[in-house]
Protein backbone atom coordinates (compact mmCIF):
# COMPACT_ATOMS: atom_id res chain seq x y z
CA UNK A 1 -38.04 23.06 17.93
CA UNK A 2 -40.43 23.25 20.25
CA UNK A 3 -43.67 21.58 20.77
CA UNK A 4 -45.54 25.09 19.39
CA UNK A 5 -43.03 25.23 16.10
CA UNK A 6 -43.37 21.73 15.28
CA UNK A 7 -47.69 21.79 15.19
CA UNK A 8 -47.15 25.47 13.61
CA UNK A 9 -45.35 23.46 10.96
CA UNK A 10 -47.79 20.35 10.81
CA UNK A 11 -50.68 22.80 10.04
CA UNK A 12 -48.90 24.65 7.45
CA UNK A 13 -48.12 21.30 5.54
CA UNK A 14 -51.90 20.12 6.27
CA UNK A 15 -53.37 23.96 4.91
CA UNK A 16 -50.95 23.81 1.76
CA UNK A 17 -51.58 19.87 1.24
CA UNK A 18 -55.36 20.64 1.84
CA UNK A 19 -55.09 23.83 -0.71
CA UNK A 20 -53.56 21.71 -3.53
CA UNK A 21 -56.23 19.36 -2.97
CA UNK A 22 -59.12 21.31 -3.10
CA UNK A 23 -57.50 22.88 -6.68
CA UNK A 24 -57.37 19.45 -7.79
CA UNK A 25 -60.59 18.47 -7.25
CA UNK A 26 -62.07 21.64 -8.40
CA UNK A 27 -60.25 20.95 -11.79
CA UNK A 28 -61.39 17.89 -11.66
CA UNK A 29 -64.83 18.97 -11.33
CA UNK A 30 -64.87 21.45 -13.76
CA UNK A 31 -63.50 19.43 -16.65
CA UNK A 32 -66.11 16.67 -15.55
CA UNK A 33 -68.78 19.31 -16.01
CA UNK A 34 -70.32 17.80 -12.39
CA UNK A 35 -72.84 19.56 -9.98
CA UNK A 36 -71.04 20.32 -6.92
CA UNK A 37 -73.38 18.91 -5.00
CA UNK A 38 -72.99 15.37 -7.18
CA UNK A 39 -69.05 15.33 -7.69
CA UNK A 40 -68.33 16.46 -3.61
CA UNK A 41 -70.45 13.09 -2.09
CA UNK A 42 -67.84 10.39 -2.36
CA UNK A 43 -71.06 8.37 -1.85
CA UNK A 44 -71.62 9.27 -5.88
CA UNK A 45 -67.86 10.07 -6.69
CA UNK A 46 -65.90 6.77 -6.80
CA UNK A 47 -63.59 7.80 -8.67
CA UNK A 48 -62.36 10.67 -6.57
CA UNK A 49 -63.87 9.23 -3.23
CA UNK A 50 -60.58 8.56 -1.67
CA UNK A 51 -59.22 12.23 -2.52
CA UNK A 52 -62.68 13.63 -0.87
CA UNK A 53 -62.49 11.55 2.25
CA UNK A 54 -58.83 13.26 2.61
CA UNK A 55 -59.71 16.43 2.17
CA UNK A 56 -62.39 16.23 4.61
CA UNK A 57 -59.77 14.15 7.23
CA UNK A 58 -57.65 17.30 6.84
CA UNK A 59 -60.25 19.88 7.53
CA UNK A 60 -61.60 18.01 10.65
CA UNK A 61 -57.48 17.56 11.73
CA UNK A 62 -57.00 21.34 10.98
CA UNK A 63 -60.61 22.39 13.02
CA UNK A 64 -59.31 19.94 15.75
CA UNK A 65 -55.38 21.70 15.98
CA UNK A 66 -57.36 25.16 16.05
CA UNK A 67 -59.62 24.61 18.73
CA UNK A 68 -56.63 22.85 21.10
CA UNK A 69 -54.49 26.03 20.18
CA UNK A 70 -57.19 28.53 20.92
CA UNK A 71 -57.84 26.61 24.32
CA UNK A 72 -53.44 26.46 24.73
CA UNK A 73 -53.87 30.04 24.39
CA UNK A 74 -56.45 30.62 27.06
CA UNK A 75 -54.83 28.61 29.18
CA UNK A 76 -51.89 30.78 28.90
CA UNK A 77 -53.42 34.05 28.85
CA UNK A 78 -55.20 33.02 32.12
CA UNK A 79 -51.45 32.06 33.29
CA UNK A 80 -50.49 35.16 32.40
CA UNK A 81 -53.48 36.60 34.27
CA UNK A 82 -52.71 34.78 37.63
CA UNK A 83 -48.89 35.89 38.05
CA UNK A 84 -49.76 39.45 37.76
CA UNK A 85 -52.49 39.31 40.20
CA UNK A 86 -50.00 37.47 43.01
CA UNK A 87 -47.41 39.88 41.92
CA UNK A 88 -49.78 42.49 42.45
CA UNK A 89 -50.87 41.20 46.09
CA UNK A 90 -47.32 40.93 47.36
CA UNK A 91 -46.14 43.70 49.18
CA UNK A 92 -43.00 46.08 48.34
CA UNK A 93 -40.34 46.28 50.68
């Protein structure tokens, strides 16, 4: 698999482990009857501080995998960009 696949694969395990999180805590929260404000601050949430701090790890490791595959992309679109210019400048014989 290649080095595309596999992080295509690690994001889709991070989204659906992040998803099942977020419906967890948002259970959670509801049956506590918390502010959102109150139960989301793991600073106030002990009990659920650990599962916060993940969920928040996830979303920064998600952010981080979309900004180095937008910037993969440019760089390849730019590649992409280069070879048809010098293919463009050599002459036909």
């Amino acid at each position: 698999m290649s080095s595309v696949g596999a992080a295509r694969d690690g994001d889709g395990a991070g989204q659906a482990e992040l998803e099942s999180l977020k419906a967890q805590l948002e259970a959670a929260r509801q049956a506590a009857g918390e502010a959102i404000g109150v139960f989301y601050d793991p600073r106030q949430n002990a009990e659920h501080a650990a599962d916060l701090q993940r969920s928040h790890s996830l979303r920064e490791e998600m952010a981080s995998l979309m900004q180095r595959a937008e910037a993969w992309g440019r760089a390849a679109s730019g590649a992409d960009e280069h070879e048809r210019s010098a293919a463009e400048a050599e002459p036909e014989e």
